[in-house]
N, C-alpha and C. Protein backbone atom coordinates (compact mmCIF):
# COMPACT_ATOMS: atom_id res chain seq x y z
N UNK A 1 82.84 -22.00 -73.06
CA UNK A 1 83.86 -22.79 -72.38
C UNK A 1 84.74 -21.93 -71.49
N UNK A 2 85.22 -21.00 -72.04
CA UNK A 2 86.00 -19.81 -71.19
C UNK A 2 85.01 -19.31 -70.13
N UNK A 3 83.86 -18.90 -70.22
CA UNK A 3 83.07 -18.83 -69.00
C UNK A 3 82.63 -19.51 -67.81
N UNK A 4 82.54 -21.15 -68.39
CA UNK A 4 82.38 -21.90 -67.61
C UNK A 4 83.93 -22.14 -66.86
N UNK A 5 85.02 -22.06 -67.31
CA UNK A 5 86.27 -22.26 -67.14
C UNK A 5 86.67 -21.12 -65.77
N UNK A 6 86.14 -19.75 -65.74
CA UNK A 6 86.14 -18.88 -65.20
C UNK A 6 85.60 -19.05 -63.74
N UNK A 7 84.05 -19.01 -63.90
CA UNK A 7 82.96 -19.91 -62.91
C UNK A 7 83.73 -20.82 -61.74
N UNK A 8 84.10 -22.03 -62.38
CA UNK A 8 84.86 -22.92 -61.83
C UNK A 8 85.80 -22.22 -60.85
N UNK A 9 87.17 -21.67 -61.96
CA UNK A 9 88.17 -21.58 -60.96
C UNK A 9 87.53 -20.24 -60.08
N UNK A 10 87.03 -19.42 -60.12
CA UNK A 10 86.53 -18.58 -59.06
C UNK A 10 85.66 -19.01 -57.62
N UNK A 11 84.76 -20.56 -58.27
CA UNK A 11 84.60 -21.40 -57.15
C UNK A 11 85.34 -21.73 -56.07
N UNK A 12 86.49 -22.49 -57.22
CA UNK A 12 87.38 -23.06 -56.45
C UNK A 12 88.35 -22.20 -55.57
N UNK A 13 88.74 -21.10 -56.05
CA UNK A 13 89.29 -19.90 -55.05
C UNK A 13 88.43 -19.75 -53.98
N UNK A 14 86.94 -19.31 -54.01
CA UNK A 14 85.89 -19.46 -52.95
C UNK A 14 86.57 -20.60 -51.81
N UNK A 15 86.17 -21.81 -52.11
CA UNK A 15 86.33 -23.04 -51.51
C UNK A 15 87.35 -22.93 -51.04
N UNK A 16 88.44 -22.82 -51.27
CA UNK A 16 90.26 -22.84 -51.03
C UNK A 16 90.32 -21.61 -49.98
N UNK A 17 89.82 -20.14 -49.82
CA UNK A 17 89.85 -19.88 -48.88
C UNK A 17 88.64 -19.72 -47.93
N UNK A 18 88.19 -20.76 -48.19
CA UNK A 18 86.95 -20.62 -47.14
C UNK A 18 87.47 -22.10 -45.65
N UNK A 19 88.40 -23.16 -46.70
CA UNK A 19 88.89 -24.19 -46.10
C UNK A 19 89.84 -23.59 -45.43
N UNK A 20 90.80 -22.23 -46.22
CA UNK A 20 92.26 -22.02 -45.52
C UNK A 20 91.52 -21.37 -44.33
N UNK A 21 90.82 -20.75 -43.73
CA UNK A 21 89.97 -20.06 -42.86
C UNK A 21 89.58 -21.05 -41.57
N UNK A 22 88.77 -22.27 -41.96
CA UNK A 22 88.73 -23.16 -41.44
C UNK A 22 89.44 -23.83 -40.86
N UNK A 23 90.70 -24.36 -41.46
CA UNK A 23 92.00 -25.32 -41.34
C UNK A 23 92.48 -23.90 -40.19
N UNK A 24 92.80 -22.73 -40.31
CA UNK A 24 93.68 -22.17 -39.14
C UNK A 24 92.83 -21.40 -38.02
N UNK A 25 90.85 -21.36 -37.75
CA UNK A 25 90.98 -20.73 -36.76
C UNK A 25 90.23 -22.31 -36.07
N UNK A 26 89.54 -22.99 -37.02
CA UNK A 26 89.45 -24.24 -36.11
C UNK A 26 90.29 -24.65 -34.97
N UNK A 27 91.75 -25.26 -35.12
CA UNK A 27 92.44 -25.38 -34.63
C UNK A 27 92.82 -24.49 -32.99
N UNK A 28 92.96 -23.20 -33.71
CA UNK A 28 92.75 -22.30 -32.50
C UNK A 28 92.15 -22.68 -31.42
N UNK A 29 90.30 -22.52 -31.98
CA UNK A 29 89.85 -22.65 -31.08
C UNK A 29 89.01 -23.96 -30.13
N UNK A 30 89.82 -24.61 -30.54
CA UNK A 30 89.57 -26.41 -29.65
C UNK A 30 90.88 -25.82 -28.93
N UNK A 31 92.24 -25.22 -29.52
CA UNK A 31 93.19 -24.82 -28.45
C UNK A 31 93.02 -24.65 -27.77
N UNK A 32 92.44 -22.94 -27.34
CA UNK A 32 91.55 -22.36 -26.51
C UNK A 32 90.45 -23.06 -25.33
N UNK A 33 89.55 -23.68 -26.03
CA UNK A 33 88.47 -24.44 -25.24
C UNK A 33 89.33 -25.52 -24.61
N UNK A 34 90.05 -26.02 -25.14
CA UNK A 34 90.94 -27.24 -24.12
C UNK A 34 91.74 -26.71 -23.01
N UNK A 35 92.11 -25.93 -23.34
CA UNK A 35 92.98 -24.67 -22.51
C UNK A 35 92.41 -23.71 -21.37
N UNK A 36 91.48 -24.01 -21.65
CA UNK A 36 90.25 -23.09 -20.66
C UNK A 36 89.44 -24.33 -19.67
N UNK A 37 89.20 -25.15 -20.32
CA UNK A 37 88.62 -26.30 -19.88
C UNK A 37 89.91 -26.95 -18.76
N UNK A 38 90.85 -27.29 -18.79
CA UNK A 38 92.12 -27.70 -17.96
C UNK A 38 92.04 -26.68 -16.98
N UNK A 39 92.62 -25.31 -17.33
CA UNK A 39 92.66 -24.16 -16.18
C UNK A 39 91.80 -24.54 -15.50
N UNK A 40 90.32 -24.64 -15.65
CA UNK A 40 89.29 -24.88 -14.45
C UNK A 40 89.01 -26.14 -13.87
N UNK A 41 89.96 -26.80 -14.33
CA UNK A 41 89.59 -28.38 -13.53
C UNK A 41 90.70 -28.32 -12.76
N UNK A 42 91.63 -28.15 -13.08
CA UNK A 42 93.12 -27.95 -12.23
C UNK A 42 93.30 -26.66 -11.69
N UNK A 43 92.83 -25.84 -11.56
CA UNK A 43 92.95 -24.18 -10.76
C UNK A 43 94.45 -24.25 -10.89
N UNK A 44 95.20 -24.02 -11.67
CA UNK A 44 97.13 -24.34 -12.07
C UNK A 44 97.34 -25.06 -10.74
N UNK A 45 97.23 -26.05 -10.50
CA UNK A 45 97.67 -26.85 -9.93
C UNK A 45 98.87 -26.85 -9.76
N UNK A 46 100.31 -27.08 -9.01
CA UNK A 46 101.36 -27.27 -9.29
C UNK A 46 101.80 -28.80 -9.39
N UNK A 47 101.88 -29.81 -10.48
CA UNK A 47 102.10 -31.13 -10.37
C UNK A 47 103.64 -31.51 -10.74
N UNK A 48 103.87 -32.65 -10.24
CA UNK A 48 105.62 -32.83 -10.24
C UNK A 48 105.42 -33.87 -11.65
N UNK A 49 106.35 -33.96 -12.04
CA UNK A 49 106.77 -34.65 -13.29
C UNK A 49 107.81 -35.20 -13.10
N UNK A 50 108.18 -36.69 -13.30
CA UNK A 50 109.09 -37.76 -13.29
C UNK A 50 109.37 -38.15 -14.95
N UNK A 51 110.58 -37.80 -15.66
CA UNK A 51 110.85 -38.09 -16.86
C UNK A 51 112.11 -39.00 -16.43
N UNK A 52 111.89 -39.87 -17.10
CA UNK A 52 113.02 -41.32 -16.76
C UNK A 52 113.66 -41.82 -18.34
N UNK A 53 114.83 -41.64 -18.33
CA UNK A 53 115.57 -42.33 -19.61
C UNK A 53 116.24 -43.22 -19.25
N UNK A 54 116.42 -44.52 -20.16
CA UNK A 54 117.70 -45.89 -19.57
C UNK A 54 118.59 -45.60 -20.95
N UNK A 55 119.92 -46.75 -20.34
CA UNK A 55 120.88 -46.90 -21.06
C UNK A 55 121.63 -48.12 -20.79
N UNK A 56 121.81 -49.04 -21.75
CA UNK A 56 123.08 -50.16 -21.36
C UNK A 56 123.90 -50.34 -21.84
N UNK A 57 125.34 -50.12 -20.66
CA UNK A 57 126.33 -50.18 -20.69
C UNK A 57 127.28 -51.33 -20.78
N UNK A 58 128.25 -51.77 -21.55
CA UNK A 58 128.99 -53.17 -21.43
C UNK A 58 130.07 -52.40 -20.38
N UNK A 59 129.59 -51.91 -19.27
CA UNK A 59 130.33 -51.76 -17.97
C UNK A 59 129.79 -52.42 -16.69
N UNK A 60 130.63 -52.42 -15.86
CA UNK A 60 130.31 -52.65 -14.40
C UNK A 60 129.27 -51.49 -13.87
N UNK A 61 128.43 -52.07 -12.72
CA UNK A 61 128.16 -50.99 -11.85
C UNK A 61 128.95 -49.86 -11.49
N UNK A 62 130.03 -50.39 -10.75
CA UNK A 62 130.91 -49.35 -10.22
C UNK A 62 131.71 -48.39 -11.32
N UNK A 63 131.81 -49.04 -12.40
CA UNK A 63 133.01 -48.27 -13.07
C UNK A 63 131.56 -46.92 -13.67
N UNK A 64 130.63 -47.14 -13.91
CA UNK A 64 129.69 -46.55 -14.25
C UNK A 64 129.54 -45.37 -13.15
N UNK A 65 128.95 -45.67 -12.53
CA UNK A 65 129.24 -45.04 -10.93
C UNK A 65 129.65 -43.84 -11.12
N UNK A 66 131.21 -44.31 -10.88
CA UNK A 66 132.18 -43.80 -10.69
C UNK A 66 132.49 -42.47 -11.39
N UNK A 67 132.15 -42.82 -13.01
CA UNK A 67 132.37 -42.15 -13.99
C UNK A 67 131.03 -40.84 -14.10
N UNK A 68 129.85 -41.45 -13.57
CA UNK A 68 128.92 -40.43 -13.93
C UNK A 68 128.99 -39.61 -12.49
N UNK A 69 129.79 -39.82 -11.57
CA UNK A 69 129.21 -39.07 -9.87
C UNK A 69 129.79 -37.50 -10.56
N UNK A 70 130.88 -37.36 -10.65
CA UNK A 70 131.52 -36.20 -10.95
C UNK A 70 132.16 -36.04 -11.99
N UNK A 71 131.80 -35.23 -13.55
CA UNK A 71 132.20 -34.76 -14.44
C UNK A 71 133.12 -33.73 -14.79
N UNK A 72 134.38 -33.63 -15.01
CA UNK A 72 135.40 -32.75 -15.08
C UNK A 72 134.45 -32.02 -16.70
N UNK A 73 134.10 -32.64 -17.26
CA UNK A 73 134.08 -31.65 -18.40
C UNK A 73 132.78 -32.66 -19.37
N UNK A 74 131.61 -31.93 -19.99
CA UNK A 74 130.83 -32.26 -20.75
C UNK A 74 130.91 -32.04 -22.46
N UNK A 75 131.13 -33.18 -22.83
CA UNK A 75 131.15 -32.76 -24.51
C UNK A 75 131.32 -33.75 -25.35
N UNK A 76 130.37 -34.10 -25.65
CA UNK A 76 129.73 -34.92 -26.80
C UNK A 76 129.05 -34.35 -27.96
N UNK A 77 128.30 -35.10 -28.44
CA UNK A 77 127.51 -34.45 -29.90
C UNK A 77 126.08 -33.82 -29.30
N UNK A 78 125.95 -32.67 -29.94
CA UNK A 78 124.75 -32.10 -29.18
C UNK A 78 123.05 -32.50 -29.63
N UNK A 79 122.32 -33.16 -29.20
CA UNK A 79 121.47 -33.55 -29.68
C UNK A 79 120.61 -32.23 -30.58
N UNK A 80 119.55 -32.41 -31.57
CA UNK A 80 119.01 -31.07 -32.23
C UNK A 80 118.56 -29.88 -30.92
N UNK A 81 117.45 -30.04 -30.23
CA UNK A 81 117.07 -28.78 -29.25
C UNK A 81 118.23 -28.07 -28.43
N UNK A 82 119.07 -28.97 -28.06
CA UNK A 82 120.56 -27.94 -27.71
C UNK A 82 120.58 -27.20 -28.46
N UNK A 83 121.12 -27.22 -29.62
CA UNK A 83 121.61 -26.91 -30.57
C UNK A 83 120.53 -25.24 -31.25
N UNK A 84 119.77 -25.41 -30.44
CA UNK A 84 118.78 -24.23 -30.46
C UNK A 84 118.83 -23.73 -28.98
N UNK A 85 118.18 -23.77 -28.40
CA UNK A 85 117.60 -22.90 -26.85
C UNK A 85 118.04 -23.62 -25.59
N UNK A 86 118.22 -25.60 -25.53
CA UNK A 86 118.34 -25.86 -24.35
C UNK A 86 119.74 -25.46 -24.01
N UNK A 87 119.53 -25.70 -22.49
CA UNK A 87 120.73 -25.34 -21.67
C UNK A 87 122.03 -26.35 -21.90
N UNK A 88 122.96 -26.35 -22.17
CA UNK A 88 124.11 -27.09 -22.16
C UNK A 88 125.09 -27.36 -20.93
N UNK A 89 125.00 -28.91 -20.70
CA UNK A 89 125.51 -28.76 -19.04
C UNK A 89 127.13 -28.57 -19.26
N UNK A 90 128.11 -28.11 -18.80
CA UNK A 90 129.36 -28.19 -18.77
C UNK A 90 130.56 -28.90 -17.71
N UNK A 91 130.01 -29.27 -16.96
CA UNK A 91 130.60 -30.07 -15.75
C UNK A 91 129.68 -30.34 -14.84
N UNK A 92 129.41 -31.47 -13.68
CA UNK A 92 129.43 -31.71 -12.36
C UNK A 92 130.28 -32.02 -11.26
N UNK A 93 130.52 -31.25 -10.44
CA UNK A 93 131.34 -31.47 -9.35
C UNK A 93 130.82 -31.90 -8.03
N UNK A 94 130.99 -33.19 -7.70
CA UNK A 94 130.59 -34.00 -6.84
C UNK A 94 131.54 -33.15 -5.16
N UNK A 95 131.25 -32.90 -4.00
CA UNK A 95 132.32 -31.91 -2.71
C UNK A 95 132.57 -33.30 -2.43
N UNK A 96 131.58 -33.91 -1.92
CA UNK A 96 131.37 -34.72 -0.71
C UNK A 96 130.79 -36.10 -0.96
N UNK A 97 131.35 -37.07 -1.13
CA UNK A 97 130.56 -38.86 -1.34
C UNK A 97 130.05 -39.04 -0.30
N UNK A 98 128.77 -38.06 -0.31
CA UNK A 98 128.15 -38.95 1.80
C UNK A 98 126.96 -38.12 1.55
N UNK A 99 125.92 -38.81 2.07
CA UNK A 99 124.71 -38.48 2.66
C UNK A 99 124.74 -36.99 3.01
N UNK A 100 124.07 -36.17 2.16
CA UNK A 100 124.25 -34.54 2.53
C UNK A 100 125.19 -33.78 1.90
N UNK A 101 126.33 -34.82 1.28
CA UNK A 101 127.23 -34.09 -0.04
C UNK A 101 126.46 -33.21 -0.70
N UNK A 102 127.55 -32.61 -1.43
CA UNK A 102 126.95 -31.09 -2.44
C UNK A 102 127.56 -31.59 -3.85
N UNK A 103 126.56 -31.77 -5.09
CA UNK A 103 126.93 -31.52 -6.24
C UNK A 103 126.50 -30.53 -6.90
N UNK A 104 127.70 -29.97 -7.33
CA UNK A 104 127.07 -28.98 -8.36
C UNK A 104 127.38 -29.24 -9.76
N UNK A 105 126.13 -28.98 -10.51
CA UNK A 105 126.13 -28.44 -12.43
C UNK A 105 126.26 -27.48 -12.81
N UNK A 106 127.12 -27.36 -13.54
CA UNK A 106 127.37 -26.12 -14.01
C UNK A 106 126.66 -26.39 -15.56
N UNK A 107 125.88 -25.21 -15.79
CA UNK A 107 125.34 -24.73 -17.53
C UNK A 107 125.71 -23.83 -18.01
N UNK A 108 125.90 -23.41 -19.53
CA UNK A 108 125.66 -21.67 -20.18
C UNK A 108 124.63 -20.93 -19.23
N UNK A 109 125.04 -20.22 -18.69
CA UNK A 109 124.20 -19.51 -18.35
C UNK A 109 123.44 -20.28 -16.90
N UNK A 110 123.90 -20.79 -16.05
CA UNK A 110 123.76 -20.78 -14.90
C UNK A 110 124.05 -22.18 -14.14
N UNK A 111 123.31 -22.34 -13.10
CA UNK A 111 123.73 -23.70 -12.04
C UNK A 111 122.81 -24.40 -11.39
N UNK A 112 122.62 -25.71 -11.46
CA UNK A 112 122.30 -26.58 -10.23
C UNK A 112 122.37 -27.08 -9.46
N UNK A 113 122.31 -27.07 -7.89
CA UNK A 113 123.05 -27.26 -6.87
C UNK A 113 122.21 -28.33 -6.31
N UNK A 114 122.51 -29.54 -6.25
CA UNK A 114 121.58 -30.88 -5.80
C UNK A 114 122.63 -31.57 -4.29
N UNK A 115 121.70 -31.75 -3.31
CA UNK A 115 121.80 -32.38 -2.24
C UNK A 115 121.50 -33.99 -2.17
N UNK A 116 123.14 -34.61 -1.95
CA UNK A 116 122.70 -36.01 -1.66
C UNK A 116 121.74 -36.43 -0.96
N UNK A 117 120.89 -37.43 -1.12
CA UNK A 117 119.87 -37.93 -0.25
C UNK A 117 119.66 -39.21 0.11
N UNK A 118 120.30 -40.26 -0.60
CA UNK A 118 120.81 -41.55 -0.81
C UNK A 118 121.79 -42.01 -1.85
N UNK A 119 122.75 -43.00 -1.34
CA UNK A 119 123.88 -42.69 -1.75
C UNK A 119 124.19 -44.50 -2.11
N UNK A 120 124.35 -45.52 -2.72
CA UNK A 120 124.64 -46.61 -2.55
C UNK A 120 125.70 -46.95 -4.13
N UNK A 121 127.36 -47.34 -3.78
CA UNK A 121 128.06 -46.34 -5.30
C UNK A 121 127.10 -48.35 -5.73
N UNK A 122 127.38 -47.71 -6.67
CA UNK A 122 126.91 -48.98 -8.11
C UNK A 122 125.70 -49.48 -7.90
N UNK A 123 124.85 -48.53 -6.91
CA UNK A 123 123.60 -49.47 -6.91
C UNK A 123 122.56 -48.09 -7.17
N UNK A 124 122.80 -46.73 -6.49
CA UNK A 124 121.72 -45.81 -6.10
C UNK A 124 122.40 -44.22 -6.17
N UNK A 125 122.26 -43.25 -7.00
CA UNK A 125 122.55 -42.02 -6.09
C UNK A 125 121.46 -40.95 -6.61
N UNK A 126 120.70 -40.47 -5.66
CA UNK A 126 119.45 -39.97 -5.07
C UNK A 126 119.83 -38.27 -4.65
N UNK A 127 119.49 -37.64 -5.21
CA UNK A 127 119.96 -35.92 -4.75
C UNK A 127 118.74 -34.96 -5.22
N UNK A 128 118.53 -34.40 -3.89
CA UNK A 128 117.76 -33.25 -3.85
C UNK A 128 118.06 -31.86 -4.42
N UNK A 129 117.54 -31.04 -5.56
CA UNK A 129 117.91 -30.20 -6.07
C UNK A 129 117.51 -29.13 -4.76
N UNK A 130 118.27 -28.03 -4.37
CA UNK A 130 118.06 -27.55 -3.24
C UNK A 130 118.80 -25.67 -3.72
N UNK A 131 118.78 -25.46 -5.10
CA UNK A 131 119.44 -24.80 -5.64
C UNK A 131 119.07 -24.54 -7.00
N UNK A 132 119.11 -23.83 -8.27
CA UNK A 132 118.76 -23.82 -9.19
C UNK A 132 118.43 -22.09 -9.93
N UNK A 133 119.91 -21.63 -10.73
CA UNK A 133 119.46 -20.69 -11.30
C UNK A 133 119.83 -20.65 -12.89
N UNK A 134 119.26 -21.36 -13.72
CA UNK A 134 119.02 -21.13 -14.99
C UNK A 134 118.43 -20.05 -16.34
N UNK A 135 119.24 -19.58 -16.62
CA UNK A 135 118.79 -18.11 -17.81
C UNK A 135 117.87 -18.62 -18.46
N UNK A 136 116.69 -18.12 -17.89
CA UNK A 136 115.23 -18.30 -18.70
C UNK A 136 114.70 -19.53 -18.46
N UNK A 137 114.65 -20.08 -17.57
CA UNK A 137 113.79 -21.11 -17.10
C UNK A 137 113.33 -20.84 -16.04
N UNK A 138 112.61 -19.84 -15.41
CA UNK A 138 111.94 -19.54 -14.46
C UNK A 138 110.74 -20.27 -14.21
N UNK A 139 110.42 -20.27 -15.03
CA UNK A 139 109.02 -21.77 -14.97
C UNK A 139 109.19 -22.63 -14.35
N UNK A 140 110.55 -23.50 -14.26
CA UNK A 140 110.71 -25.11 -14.14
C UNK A 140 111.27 -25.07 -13.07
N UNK A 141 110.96 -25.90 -11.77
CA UNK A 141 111.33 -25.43 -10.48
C UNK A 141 111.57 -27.64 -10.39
N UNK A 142 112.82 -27.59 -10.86
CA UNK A 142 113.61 -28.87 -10.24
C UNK A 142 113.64 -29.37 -8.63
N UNK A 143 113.12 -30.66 -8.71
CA UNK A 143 113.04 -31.59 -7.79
C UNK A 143 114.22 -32.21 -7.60
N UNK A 144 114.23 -33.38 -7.92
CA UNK A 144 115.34 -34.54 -7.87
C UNK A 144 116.15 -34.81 -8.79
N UNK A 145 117.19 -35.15 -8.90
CA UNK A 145 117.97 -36.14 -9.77
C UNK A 145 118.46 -37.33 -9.26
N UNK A 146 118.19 -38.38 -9.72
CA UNK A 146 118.25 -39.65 -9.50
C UNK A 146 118.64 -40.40 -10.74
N UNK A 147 119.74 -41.43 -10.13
CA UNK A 147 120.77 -42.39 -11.01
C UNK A 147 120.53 -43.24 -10.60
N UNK A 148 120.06 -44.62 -11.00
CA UNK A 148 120.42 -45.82 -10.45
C UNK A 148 121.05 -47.11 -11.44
N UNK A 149 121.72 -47.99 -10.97
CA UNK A 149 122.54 -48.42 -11.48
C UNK A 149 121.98 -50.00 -11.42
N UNK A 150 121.74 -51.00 -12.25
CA UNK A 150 121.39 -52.08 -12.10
C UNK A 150 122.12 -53.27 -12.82
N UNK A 151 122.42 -53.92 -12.55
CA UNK A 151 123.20 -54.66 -12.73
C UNK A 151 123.09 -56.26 -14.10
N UNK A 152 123.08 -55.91 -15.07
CA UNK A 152 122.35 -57.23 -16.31
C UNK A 152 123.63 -58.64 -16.41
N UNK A 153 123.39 -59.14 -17.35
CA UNK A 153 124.02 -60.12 -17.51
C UNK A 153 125.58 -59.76 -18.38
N UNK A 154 126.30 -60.97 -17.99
CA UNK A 154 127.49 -60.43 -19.22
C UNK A 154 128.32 -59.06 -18.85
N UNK A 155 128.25 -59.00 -17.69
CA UNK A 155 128.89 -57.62 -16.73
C UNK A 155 128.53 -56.18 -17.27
N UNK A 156 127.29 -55.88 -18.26
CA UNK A 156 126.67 -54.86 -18.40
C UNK A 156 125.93 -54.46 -17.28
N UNK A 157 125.60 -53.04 -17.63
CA UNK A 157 124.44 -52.03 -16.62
C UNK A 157 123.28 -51.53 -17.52
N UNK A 158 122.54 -51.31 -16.58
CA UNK A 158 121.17 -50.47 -16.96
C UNK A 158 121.42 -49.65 -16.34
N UNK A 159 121.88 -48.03 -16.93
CA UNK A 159 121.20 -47.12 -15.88
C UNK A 159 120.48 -45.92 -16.17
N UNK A 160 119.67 -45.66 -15.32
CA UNK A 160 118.56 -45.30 -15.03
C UNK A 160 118.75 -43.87 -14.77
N UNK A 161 118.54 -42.79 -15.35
CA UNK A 161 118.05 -41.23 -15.05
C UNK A 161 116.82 -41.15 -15.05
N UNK A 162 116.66 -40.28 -14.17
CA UNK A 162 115.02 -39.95 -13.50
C UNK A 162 115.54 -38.20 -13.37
N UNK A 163 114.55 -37.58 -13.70
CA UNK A 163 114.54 -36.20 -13.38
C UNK A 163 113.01 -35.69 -13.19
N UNK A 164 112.88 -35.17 -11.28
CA UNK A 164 111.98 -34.68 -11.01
C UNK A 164 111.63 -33.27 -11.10
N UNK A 165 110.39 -32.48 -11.60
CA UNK A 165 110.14 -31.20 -12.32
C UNK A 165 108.88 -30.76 -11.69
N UNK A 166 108.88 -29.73 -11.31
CA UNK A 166 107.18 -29.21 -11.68
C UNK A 166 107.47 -27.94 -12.71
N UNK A 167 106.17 -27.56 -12.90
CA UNK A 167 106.56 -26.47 -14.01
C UNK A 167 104.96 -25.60 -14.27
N UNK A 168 104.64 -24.33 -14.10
CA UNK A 168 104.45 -23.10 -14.51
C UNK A 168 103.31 -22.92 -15.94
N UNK A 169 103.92 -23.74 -16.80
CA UNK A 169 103.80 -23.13 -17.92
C UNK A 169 102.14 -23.89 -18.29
N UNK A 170 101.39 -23.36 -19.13
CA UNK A 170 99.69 -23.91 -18.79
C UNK A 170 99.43 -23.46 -20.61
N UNK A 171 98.42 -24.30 -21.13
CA UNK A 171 98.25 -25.35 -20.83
C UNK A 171 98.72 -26.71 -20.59
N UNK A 172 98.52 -27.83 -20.08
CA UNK A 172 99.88 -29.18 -19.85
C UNK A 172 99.94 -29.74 -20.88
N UNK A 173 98.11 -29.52 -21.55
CA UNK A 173 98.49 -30.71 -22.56
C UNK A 173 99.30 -30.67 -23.35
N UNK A 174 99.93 -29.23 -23.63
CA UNK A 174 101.04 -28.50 -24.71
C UNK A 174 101.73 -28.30 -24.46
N UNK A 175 102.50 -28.09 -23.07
CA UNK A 175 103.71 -27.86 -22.59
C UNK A 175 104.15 -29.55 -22.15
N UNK A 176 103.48 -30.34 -21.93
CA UNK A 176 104.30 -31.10 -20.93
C UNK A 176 104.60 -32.22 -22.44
N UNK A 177 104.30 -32.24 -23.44
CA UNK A 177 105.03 -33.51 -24.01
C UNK A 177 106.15 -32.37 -24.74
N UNK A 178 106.28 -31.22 -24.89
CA UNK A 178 107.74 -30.10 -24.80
C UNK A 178 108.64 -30.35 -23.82
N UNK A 179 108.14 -30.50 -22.65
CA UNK A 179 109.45 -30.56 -21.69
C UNK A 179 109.79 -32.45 -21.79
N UNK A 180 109.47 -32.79 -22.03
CA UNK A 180 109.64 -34.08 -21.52
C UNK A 180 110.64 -34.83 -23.03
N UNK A 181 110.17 -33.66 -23.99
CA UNK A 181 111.20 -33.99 -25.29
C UNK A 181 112.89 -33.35 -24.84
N UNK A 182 112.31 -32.07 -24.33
CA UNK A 182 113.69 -31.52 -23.71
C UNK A 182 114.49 -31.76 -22.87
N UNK A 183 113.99 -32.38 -22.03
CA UNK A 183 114.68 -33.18 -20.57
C UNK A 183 115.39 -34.57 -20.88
N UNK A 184 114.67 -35.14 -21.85
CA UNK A 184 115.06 -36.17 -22.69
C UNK A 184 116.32 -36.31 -23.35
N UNK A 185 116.28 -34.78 -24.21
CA UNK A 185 117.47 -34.40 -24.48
C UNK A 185 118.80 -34.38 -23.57
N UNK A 186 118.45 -33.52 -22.76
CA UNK A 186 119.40 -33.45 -22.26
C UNK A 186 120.18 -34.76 -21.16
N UNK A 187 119.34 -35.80 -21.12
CA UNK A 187 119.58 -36.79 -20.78
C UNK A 187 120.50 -37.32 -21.68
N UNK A 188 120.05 -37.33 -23.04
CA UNK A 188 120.88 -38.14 -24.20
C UNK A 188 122.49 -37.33 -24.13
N UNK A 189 122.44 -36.33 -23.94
CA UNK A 189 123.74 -35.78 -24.22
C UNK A 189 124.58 -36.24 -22.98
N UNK A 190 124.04 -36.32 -21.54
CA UNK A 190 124.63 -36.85 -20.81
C UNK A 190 125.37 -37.96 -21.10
N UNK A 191 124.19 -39.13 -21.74
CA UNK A 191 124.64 -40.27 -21.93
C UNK A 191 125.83 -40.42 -23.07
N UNK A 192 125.84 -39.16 -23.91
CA UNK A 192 126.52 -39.56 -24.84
C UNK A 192 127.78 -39.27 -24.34
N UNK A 193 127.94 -38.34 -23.31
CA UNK A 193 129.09 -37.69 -22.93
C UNK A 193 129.99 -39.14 -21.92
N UNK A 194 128.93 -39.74 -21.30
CA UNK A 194 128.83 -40.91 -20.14
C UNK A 194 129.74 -42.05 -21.14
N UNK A 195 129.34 -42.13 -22.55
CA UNK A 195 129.66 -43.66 -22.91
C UNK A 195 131.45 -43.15 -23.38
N UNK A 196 131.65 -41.32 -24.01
CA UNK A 196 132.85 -41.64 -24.03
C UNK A 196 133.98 -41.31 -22.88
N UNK A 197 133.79 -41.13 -22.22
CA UNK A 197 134.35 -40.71 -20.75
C UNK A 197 134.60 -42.53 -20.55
N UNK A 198 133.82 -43.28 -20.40
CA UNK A 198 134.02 -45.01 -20.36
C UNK A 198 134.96 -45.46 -21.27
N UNK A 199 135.04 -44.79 -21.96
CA UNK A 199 136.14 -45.82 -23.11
C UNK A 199 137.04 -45.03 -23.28
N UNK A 200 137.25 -43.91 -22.52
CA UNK A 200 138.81 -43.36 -22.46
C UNK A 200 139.06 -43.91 -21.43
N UNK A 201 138.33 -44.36 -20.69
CA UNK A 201 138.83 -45.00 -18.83
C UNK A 201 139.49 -46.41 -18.79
């Protein structure tokens, strides 16, 4: 009985790391082959990325507007990935309300400088990132930021963040549902910062 008892569990050690072996280079290498397989269908392509978050507000268009064009100061609750590595915005300063205005973002550790491009207050505001130096995001080469403001029932809003991206980093299938959690983020903190800035107003 002790022999057979022996037998067994020495099997079962066999088996257990023959699976733990399996379970971690398997994985690897479908990584790899997927990863290799993309590189050569896309030669790194550079592709733009549109990540879009909504929100509804029991505000007006305009007062919405108004409140998100230019931020004296950012600070709300920090969603989890802040709270690790992402960038934390700290203000936007709107120069100019006109076609070709300059806003700037300020972050830890650096800035985004976006060019109006369409401008309509409570309906549209459209800005070309034309600027952009962030600590350690050299990868992510920002497009657009875009707000739009829509108008629901019961004098609420929908509005609409859009943030345009391309990005560097390869393979997509593994990087791009990462950025799109992170951009996300930092959308939410906006918004969270957006709803109390409204109800001190």
């Amino acid at each position: 009985g002790v022999l057979l008892n022996h037998l067994i569990k020495r099997k079962e050690k066999k088996d257990k790391k023959e699976n733990l072996i399996k379970s971690s280079v398997l994985p690897f290498c479908i990584f790899l082959i997927f990863g290799f397989a993309e590189n050569e269908l896309t030669k790194n392509e550079q592709f733009v990325v549109e990540i879009k978050s909504e929100i509804i507000l029991p505000y007006s268009p305009i007062e919405v507007y108004e409140t998100i064009k230019s931020v004296d100061t950012l600070d709300a609750e920090k969603p989890f990935l802040m709270k690790l590595d992402l960038p934390i915005p700290q203000k936007c300063i709107l120069e100019e309300e006109k076609i070709g205005g300059i806003r700037t973002c300020y972050f830890e550790g650096g800035q985004i400088v976006e060019k109006i491009t369409e401008l309509e207050k409570g309906k549209v505001l459209k800005m070309d990132v034309i600027d952009y130096q962030l600590t350690g995001r050299k990868w992510l080469g920002f497009k657009e930021a875009i707000y739009l403001f829509d108008e629901l029932e019961n004098g609420q809003t929908k509005m609409t963040r859009i943030t345009t991206y391309s990005s560097e980093l390869y393979p997509r299938f593994y990087w791009r549902p990462l950025e799109k959690i992170g951009i996300e983020q930092e959308h939410e903190y906006v918004f969270s910062n957006l709803k109390k800035d409204l109800k001190i107003k």
